[in-house]
Protein backbone atom coordinates (compact mmCIF):
# COMPACT_ATOMS: atom_id res chain seq x y z
CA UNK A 1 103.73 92.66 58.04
CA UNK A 2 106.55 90.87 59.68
CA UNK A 3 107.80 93.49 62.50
CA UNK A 4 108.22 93.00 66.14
CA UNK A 5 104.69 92.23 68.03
CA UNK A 6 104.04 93.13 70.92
CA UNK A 7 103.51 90.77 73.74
CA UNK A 8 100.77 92.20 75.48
CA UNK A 9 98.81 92.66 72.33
CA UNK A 10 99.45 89.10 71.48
CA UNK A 11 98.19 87.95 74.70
CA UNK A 12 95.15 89.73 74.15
CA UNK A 13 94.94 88.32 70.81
CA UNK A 14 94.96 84.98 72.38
CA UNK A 15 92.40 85.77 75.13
CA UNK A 16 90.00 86.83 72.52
CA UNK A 17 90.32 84.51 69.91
CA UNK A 18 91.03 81.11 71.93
CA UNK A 19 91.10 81.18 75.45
CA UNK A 20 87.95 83.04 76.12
CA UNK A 21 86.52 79.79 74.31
CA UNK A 22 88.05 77.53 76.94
CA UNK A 23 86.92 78.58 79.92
CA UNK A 24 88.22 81.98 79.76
CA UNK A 25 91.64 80.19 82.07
CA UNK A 26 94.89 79.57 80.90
CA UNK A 27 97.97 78.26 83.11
CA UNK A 28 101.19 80.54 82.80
CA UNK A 29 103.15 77.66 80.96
CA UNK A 30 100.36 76.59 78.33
CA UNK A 31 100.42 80.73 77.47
CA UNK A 32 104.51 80.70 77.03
CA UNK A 33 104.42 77.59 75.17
CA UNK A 34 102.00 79.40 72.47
CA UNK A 35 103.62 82.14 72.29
CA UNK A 36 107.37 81.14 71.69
CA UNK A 37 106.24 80.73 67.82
CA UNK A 38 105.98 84.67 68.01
CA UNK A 39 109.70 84.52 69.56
CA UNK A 40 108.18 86.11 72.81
CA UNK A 41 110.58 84.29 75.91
CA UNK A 42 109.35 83.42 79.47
CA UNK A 43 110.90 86.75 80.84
CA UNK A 44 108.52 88.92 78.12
CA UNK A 45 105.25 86.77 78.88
CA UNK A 46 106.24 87.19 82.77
CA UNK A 47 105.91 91.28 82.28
CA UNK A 48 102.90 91.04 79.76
CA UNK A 49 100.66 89.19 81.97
CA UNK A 50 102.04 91.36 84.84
CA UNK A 51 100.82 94.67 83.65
CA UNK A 52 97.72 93.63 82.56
CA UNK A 53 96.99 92.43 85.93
CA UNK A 54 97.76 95.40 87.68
CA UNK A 55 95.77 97.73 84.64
CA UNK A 56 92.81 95.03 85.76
CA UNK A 57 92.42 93.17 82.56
CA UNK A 58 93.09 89.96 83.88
CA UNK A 59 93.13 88.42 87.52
CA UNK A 60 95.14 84.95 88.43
CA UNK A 61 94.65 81.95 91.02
CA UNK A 62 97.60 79.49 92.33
CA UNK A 63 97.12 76.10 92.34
CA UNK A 64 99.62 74.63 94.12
CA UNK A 65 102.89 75.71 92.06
CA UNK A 66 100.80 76.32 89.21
CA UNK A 67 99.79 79.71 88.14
CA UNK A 68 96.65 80.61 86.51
CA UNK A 69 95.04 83.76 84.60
CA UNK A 70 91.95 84.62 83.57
CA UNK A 71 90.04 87.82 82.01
CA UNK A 72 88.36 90.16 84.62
CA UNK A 73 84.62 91.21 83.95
CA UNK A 74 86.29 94.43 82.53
CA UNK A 75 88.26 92.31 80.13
CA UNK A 76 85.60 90.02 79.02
CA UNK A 77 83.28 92.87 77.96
CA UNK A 78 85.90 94.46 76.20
CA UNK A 79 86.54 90.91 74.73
CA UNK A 80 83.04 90.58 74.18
CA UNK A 81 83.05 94.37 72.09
CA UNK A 82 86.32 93.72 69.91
CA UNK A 83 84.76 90.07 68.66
CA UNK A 84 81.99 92.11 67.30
CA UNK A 85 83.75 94.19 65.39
CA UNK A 86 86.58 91.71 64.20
CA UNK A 87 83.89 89.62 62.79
CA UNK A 88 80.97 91.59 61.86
CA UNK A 89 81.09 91.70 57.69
CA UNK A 90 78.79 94.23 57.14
CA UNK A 91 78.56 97.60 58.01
CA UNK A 92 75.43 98.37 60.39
CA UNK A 93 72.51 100.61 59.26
CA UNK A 94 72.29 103.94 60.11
CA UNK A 95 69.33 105.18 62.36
CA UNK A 96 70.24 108.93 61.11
CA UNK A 97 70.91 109.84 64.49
CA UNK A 98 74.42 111.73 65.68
CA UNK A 99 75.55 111.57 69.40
CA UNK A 100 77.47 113.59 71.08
CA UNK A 101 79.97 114.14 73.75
CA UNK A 102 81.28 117.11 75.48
CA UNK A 103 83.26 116.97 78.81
CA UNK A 104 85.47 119.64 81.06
CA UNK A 105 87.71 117.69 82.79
CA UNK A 106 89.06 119.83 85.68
CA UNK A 107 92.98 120.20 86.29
CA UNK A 108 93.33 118.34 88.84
CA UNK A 109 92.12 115.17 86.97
CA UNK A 110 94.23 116.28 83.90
CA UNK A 111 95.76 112.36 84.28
CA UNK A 112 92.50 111.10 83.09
CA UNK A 113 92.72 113.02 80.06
CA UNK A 114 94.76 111.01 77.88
CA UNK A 115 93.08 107.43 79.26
CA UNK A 116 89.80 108.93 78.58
CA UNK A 117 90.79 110.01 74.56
CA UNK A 118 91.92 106.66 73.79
CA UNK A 119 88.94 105.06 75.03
CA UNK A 120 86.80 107.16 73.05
CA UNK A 121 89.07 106.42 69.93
CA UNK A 122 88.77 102.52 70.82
CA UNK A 123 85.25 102.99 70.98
CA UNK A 124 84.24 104.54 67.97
CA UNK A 125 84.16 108.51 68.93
CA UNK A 126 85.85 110.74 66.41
CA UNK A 127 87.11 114.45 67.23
CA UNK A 128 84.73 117.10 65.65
CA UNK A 129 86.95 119.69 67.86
CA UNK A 130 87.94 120.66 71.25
CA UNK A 131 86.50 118.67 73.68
CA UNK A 132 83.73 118.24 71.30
CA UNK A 133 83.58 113.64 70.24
CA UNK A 134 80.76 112.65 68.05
CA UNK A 135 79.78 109.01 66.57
CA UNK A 136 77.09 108.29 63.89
CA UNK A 137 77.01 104.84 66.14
CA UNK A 138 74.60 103.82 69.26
CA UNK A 139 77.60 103.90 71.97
CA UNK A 140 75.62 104.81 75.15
CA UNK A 141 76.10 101.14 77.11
CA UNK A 142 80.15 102.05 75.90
CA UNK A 143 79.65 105.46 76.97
CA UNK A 144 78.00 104.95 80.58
CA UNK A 145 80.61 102.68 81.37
CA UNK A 146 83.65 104.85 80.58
CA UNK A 147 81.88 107.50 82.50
CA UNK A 148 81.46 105.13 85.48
CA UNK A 149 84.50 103.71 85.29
CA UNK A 150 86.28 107.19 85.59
CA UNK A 151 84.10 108.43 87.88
CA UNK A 152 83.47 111.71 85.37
CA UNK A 153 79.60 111.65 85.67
CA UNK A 154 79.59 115.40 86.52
CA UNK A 155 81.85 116.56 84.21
CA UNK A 156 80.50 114.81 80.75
CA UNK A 157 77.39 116.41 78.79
CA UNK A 158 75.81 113.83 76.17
CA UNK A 159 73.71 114.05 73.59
CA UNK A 160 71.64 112.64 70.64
CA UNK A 161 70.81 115.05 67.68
CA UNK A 162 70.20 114.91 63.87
CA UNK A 163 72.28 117.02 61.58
CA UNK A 164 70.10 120.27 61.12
CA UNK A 165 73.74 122.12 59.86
CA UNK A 166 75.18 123.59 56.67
CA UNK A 167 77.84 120.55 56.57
CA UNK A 168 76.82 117.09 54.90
CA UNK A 169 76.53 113.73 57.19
CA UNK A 170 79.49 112.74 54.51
CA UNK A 171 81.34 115.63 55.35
CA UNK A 172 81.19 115.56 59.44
CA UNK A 173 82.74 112.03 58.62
CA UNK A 174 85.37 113.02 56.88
CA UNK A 175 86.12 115.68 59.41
CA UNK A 176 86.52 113.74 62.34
CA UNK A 177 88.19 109.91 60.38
CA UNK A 178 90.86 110.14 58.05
CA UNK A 179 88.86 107.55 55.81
CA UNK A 180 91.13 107.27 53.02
CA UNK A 181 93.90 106.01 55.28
CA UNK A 182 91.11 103.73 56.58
CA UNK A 183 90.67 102.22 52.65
CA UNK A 184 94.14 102.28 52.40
CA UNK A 185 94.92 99.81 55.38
CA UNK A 186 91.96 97.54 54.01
CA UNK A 187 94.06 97.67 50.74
CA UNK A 188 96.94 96.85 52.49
CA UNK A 189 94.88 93.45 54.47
CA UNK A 190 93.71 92.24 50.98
CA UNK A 191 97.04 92.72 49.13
CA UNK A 192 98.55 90.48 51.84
CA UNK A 193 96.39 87.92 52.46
CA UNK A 194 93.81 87.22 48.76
CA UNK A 195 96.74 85.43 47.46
CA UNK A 196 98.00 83.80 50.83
CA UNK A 197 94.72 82.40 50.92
CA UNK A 198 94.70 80.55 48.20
CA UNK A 199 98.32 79.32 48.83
CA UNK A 200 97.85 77.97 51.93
CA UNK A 201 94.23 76.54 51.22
CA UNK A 202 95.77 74.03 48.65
CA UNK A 203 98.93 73.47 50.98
CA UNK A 204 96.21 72.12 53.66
CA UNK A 205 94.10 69.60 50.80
CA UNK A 206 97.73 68.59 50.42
CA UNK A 207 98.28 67.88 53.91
CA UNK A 208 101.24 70.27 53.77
CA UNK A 209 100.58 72.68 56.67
CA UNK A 210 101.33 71.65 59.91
CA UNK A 211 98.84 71.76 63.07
CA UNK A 212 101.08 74.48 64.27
CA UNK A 213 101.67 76.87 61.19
CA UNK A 214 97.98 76.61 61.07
CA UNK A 215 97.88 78.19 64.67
CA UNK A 216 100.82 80.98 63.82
CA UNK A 217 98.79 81.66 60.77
CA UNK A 218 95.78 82.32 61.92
CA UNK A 219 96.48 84.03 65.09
CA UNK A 220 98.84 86.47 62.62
CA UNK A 221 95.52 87.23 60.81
CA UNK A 222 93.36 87.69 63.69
CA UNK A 223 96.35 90.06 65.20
CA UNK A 224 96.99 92.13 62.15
CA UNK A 225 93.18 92.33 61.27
CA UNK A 226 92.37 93.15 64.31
CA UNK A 227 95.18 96.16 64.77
CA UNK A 228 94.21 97.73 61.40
CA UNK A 229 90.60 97.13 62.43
CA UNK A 230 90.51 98.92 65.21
CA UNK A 231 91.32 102.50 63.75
CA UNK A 232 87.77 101.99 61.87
CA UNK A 233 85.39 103.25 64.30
CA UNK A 234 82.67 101.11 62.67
CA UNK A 235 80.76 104.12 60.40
CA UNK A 236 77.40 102.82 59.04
CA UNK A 237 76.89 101.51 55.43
CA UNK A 238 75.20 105.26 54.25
CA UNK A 239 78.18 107.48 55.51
CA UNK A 240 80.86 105.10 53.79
CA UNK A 241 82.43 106.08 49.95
CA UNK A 242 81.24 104.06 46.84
CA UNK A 243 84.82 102.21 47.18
CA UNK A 244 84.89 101.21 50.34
CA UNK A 245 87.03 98.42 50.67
CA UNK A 246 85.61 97.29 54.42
CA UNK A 247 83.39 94.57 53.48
CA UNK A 248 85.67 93.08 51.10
CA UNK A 249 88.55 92.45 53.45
CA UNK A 250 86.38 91.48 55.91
CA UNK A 251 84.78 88.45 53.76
CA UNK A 252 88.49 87.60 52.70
CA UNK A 253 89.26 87.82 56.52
CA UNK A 254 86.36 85.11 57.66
CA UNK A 255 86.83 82.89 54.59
CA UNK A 256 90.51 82.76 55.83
CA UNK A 257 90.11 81.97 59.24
CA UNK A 258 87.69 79.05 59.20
CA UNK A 259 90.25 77.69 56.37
CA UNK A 260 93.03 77.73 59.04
CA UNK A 261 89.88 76.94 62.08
CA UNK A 262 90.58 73.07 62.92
CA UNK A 263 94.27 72.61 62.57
CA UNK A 264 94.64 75.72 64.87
CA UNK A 265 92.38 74.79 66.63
CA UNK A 266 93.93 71.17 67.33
CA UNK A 267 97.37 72.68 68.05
CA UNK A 268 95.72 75.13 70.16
CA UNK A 269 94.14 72.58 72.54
CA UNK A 270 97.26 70.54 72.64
CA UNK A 271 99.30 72.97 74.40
CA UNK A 272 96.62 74.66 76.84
CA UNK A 273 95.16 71.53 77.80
CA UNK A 274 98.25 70.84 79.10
CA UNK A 275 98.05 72.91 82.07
CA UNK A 276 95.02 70.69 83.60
CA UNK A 277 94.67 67.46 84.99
CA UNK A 278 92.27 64.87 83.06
CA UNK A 279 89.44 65.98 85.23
CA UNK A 280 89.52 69.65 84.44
CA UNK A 281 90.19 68.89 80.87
CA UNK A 282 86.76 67.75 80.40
CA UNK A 283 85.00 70.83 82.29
CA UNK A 284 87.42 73.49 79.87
CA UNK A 285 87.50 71.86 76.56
CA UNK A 286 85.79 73.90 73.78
């Protein structure tokens, strides 16, 4: 669990989890000052926030020598999408209906390829074969804006059918998700943290967790949660094995995180509110 992290995923860890909640604003120094627990420097934070801008997930403001950033529309809706899937704990119902998506990209937009493969991945889409992306999920609001946002309207075909085939719902699943590696990372989650848990609930009673471990602790859980999360593409309760250990790491994961909440919280605050004068701190606090 304890490898390098990287920066830009931690800022967008941040974004979702806290700073979306405060405004949606944070000044350059507040968001170098919360990340140093992570042992990201100035110089790493600098390049982070600088890519994202340019990939137009975030957009900043000066104020005097003060810089600001802040999530673009496109990076609050995708904010908006990850938060409900990082805390949803049950799997959604299925309304028995496939859809599909077929697309011939032409050569000379080959670049889009690649972009366009890991946003259906991100989304929820799983290979069924060439060219050929299917979901048991409702993705069309995802789906028209990926098309719109590549500007691929005339060379996508999508459709919603129900499984008339010689191939089980069960099976199509298990062609397109490896969903025993799926379990497996779940087993992984709750082998790290059930124990953790409990540990660190009695250290709090005892007043033996700092304001500050609080905040590297749960923004660790939210991070690691959220990357293992994230290669689930969400499949509905009646396509999922008998052991599916989903649901279970997600009740360990929300149980967890309001334990850690208010101290995180507090620590949290402390440093971002920093960036604003005593005005503005009562128009962003939570």
């Amino acid at each position: 669990m304890q490898k390098k992290l990287n920066t830009r995923s931690m800022i967008f860890t941040l974004f979702g989890d806290y700073i979306r909640y405060y405004g949606n604003e944070i000044w350059m120094g507040s968001l170098i000052k919360l990340l140093e627990p992570f042992h990201h420097n100035e110089q790493s934070v600098r390049s982070a926030i600088s890519r994202m801008s340019k990939q137009g997930w975030v957009v900043s403001r000066k104020e005097t020598n003060k810089s600001y950033y802040s999530l673009t529309e496109r990076g609050k809706k995708r904010m908006e999408e990850a938060a409900g899937r990082i805390y949803r704990i049950e799997p959604e119902k299925w309304d028995g209906t496939w859809r599909m998506l077929l697309y011939n990209i032409p050569e000379e937009k080959r670049q889009i390829r690649d972009e366009l493969r890991k946003e259906l991945i991100w989304s929820g889409f799983g290979l069924l074969s060439n060219g050929v992306w299917i979901t048991p999920n409702n993705l069309k609001e995802q789906i028209y804006d990926i098309i719109d946002k590549y500007e691929i309207k005339e060379f996508v075909y999508f459709f919603e059918a129900e499984n008339e085939g010689f191939q089980a719902n069960q099976q199509i699943i298990r062609s397109c998700w490896d969903i025993d590696h799926i379990n497996n990372l779940y087993q992984k989650f709750i082998y790290a943290y059930e124990n953790k848990m409990i540990e660190n609930c009695k250290k709090i009673e005892q007043g033996q967790m700092s304001d500050k471990e609080c905040f590297v602790e749960r923004t660790l859980l939210v991070h690691y949660y959220r990357k293992s999360l994230f290669v689930d593409p969400g499949i509905p309760k009646e396509l999922l094995p008998k052991k599916w250990l989903g649901e279970y790491a997600a009740k360990l994961f929300n149980d967890y995180y309001k334990i850690l909440a208010a101290k995180a919280n507090t620590f949290f605050e402390e440093i971002y509110l920093a960036g604003y004068s005593n005005h503005e701190k009562q128009t962003v606090s939570k």
